[in-house]
PDB file of N, CA and C in Angstrom:
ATOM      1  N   UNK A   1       1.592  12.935  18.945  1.00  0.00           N
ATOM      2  CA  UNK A   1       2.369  11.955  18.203  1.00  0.00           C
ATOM      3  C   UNK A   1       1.431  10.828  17.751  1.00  0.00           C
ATOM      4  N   UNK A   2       1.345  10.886  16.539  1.00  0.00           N
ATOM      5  CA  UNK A   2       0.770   9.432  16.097  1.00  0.00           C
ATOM      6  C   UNK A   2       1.014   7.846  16.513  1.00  0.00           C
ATOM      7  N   UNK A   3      -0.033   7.052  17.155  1.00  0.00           N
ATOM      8  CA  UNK A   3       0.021   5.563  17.344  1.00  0.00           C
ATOM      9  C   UNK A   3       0.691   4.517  16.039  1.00  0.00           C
ATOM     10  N   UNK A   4       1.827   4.212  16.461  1.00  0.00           N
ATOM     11  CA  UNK A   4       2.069   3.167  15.659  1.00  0.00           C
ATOM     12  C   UNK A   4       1.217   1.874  15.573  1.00  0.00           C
ATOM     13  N   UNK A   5       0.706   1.333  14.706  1.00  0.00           N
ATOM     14  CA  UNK A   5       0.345   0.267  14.626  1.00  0.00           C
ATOM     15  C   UNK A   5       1.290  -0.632  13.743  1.00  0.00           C
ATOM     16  N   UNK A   6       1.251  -1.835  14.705  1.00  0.00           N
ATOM     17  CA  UNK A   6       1.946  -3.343  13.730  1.00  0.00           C
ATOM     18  C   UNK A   6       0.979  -3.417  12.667  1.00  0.00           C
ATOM     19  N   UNK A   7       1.581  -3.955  11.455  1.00  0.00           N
ATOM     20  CA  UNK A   7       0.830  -4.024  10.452  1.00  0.00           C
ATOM     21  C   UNK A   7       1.186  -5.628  10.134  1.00  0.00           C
ATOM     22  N   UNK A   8       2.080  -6.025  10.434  1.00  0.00           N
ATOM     23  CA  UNK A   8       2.461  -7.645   9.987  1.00  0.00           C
ATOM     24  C   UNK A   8       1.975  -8.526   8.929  1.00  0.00           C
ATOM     25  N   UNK A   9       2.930  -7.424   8.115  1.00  0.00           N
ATOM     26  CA  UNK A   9       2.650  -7.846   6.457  1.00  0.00           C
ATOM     27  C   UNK A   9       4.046  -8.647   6.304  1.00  0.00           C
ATOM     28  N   UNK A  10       5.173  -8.752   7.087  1.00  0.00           N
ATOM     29  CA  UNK A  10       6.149  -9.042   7.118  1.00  0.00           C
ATOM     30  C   UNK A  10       7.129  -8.471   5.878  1.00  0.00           C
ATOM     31  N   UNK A  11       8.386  -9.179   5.691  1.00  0.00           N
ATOM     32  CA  UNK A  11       9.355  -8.272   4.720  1.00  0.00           C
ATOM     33  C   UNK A  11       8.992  -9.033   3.418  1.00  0.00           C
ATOM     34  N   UNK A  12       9.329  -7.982   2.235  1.00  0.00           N
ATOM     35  CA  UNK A  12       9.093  -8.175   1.003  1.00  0.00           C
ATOM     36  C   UNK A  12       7.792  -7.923   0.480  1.00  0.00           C
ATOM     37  N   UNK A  13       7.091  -8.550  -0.453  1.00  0.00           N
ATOM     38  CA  UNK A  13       6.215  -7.676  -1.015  1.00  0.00           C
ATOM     39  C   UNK A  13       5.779  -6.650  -2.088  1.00  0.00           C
ATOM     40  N   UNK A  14       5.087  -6.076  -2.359  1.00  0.00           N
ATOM     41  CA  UNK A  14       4.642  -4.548  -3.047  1.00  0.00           C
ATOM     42  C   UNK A  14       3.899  -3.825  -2.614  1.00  0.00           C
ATOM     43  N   UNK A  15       4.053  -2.412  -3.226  1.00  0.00           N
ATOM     44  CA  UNK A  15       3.053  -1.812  -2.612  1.00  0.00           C
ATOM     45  C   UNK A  15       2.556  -0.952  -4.062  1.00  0.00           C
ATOM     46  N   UNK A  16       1.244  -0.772  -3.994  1.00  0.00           N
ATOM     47  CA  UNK A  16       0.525  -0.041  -5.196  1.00  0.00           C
ATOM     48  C   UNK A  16       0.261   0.516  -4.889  1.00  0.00           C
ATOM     49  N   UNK A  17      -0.340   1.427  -6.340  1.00  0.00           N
ATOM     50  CA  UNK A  17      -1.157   2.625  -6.357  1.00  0.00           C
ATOM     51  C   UNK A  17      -2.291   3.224  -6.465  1.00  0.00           C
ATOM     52  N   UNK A  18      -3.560   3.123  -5.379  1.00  0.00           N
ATOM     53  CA  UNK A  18      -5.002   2.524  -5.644  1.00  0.00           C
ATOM     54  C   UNK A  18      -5.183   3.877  -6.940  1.00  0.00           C
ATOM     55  N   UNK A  19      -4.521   4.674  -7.108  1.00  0.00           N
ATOM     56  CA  UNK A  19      -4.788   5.175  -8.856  1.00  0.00           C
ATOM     57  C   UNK A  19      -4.767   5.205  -9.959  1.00  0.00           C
ATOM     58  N   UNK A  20      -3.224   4.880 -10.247  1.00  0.00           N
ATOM     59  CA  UNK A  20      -2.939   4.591 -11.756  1.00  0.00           C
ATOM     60  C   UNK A  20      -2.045   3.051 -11.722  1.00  0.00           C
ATOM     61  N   UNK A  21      -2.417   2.670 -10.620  1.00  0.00           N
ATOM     62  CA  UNK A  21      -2.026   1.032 -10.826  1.00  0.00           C
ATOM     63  C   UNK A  21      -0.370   0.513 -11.143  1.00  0.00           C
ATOM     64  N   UNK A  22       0.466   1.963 -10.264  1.00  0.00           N
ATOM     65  CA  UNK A  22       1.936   1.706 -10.067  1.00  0.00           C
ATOM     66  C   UNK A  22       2.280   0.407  -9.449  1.00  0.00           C
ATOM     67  N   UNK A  23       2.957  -0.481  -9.851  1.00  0.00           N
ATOM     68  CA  UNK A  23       3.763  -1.359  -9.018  1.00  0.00           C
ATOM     69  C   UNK A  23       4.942  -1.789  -8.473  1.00  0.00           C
ATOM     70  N   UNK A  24       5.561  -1.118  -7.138  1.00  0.00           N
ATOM     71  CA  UNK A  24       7.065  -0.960  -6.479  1.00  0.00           C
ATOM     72  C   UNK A  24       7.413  -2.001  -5.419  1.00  0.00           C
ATOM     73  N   UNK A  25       8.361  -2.636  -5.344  1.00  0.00           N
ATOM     74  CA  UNK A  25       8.916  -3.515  -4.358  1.00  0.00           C
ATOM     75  C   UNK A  25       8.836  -2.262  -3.095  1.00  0.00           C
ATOM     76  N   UNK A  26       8.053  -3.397  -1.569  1.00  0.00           N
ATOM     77  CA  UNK A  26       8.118  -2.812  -0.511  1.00  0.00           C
ATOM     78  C   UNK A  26       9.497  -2.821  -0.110  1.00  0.00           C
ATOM     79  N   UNK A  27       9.643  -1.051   1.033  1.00  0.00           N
ATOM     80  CA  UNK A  27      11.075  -1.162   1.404  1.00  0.00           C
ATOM     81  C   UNK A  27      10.760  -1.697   3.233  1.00  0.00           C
ATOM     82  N   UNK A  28      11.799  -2.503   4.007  1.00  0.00           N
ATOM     83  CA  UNK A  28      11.707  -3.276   4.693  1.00  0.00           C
ATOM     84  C   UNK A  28      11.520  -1.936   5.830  1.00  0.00           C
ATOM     85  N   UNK A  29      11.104  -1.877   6.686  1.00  0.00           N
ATOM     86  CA  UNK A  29      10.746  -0.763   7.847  1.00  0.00           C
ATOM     87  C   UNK A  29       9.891   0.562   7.604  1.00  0.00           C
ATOM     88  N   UNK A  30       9.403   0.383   6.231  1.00  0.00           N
ATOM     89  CA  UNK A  30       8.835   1.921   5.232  1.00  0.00           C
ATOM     90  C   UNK A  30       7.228   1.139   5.186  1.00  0.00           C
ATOM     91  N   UNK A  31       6.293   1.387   6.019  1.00  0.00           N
ATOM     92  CA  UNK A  31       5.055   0.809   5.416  1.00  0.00           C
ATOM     93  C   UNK A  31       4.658   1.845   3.904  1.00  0.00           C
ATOM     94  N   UNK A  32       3.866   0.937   3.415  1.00  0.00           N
ATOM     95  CA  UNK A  32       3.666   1.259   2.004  1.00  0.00           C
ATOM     96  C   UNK A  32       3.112   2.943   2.011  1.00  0.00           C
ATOM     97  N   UNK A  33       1.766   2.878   3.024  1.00  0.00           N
ATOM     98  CA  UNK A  33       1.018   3.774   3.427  1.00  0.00           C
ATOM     99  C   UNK A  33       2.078   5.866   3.413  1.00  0.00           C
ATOM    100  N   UNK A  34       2.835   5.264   3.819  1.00  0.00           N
ATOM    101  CA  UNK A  34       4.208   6.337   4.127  1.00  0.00           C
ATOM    102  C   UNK A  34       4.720   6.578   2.517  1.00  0.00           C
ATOM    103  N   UNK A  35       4.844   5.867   1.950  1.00  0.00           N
ATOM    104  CA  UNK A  35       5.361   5.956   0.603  1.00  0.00           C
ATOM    105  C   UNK A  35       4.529   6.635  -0.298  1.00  0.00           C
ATOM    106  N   UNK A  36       4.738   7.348  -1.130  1.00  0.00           N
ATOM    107  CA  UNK A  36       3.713   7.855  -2.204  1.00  0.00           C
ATOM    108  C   UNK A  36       4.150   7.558  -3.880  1.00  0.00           C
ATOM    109  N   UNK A  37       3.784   7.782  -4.873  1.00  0.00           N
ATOM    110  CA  UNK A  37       3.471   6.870  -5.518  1.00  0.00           C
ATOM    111  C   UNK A  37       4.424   7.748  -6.327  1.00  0.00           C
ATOM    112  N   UNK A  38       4.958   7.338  -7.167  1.00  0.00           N
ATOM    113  CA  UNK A  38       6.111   8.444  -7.905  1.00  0.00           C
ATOM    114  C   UNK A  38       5.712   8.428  -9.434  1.00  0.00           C
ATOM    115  N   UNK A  39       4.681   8.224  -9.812  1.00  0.00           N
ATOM    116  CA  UNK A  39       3.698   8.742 -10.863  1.00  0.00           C
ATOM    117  C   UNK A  39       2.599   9.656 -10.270  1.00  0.00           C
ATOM    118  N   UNK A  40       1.788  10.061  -9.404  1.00  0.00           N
ATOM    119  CA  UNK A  40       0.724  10.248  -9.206  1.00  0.00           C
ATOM    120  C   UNK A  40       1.017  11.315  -8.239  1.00  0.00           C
ATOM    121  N   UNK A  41       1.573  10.438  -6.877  1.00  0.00           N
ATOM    122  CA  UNK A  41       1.711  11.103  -5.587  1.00  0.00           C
ATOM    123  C   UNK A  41       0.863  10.788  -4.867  1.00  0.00           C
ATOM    124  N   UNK A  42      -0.244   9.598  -5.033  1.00  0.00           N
ATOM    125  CA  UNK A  42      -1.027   9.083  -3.963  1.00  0.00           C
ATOM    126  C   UNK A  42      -0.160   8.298  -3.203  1.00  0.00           C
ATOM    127  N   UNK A  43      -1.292   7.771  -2.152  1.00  0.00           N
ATOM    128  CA  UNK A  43      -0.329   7.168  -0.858  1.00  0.00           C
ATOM    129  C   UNK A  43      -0.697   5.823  -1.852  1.00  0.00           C
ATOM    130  N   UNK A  44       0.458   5.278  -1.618  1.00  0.00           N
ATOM    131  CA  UNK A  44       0.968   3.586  -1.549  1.00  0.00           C
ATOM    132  C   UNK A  44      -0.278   2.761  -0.493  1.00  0.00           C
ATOM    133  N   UNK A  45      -0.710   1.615  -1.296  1.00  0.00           N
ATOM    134  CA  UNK A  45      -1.196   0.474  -0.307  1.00  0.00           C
ATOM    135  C   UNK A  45      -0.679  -0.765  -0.317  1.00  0.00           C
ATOM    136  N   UNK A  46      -0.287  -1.745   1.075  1.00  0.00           N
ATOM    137  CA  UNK A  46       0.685  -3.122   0.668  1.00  0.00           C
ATOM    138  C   UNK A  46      -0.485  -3.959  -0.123  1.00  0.00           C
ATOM    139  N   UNK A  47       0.107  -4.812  -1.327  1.00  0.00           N
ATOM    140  CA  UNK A  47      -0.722  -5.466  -1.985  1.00  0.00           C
ATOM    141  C   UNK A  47      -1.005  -6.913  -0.978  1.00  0.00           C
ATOM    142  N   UNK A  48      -2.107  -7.133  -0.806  1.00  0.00           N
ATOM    143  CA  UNK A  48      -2.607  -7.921   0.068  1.00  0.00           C
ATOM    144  C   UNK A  48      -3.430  -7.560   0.916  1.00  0.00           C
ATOM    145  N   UNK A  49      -3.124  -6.753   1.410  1.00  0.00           N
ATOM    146  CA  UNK A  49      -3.616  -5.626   2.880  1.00  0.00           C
ATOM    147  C   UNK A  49      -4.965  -5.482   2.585  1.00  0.00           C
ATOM    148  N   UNK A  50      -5.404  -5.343   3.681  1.00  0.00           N
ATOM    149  CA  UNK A  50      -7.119  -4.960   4.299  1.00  0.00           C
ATOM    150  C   UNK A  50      -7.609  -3.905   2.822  1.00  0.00           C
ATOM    151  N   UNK A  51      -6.606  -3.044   3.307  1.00  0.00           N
ATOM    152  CA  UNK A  51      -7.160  -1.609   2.255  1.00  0.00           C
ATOM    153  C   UNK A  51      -6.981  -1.982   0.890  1.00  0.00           C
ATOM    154  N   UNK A  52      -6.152  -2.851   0.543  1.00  0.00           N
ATOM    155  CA  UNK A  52      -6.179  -3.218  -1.010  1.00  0.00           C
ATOM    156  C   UNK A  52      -7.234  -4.613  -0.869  1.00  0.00           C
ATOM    157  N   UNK A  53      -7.697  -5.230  -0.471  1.00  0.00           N
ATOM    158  CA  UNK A  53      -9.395  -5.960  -0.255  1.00  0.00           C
ATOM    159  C   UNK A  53      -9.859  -5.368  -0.670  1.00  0.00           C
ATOM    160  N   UNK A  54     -10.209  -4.307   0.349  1.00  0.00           N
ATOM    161  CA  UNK A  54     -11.664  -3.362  -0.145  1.00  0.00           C
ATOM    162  C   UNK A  54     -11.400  -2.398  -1.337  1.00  0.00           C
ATOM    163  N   UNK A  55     -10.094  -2.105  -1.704  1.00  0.00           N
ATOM    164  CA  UNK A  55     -10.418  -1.208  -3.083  1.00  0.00           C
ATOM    165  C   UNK A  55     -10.966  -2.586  -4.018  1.00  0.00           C
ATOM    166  N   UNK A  56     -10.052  -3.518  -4.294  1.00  0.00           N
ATOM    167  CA  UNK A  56     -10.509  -4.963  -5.251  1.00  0.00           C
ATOM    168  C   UNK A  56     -11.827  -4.854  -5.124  1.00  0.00           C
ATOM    169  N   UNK A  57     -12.441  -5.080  -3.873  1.00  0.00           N
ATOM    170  CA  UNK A  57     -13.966  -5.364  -3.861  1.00  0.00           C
ATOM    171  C   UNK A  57     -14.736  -3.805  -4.269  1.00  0.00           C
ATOM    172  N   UNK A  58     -14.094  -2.821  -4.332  1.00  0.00           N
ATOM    173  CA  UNK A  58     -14.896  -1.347  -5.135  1.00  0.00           C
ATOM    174  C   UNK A  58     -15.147  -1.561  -6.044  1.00  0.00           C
ATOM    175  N   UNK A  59     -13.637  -2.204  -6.978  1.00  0.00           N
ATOM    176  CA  UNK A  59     -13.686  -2.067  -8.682  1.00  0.00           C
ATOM    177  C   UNK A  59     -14.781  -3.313  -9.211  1.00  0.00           C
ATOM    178  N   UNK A  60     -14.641  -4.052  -8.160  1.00  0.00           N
ATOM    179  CA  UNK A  60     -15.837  -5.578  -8.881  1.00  0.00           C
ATOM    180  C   UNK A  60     -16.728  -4.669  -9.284  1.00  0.00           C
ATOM    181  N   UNK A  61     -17.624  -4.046  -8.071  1.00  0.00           N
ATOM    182  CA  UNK A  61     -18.805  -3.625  -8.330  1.00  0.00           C
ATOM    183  C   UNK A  61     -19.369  -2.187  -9.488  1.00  0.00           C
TER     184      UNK A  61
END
């Protein structure tokens, strides 16, 4: 069984699509990560989040 981790992004929000740059209101108990992208089918990242940092800091460079 997979470890839950707290993510404490708290409620509300978005979550994107580090591919074609979808943008969906987060659903409250659904981390983004779980969600997939309903253009594409990649996984969802919460906008803010660690993992959407480091994609931002990919595309600078």
């Amino acid at each position: 069984m997979p470890q839950q981790r707290p993510h404490n992004m708290g409620a509300g929000g978005t979550c994107i699509c580090p591919k074609c740059d979808y943008h969906g209101a987060h659903r409250n108990g659904v981390p983004c990560q779980d969600d997939h992208c309903p253009n594409c089918g990649a996984k969802l990242l919460r906008e803010g989040s660690y993992h959407d940092q480091l994609l931002q800091q990919k595309r600078q460079h």
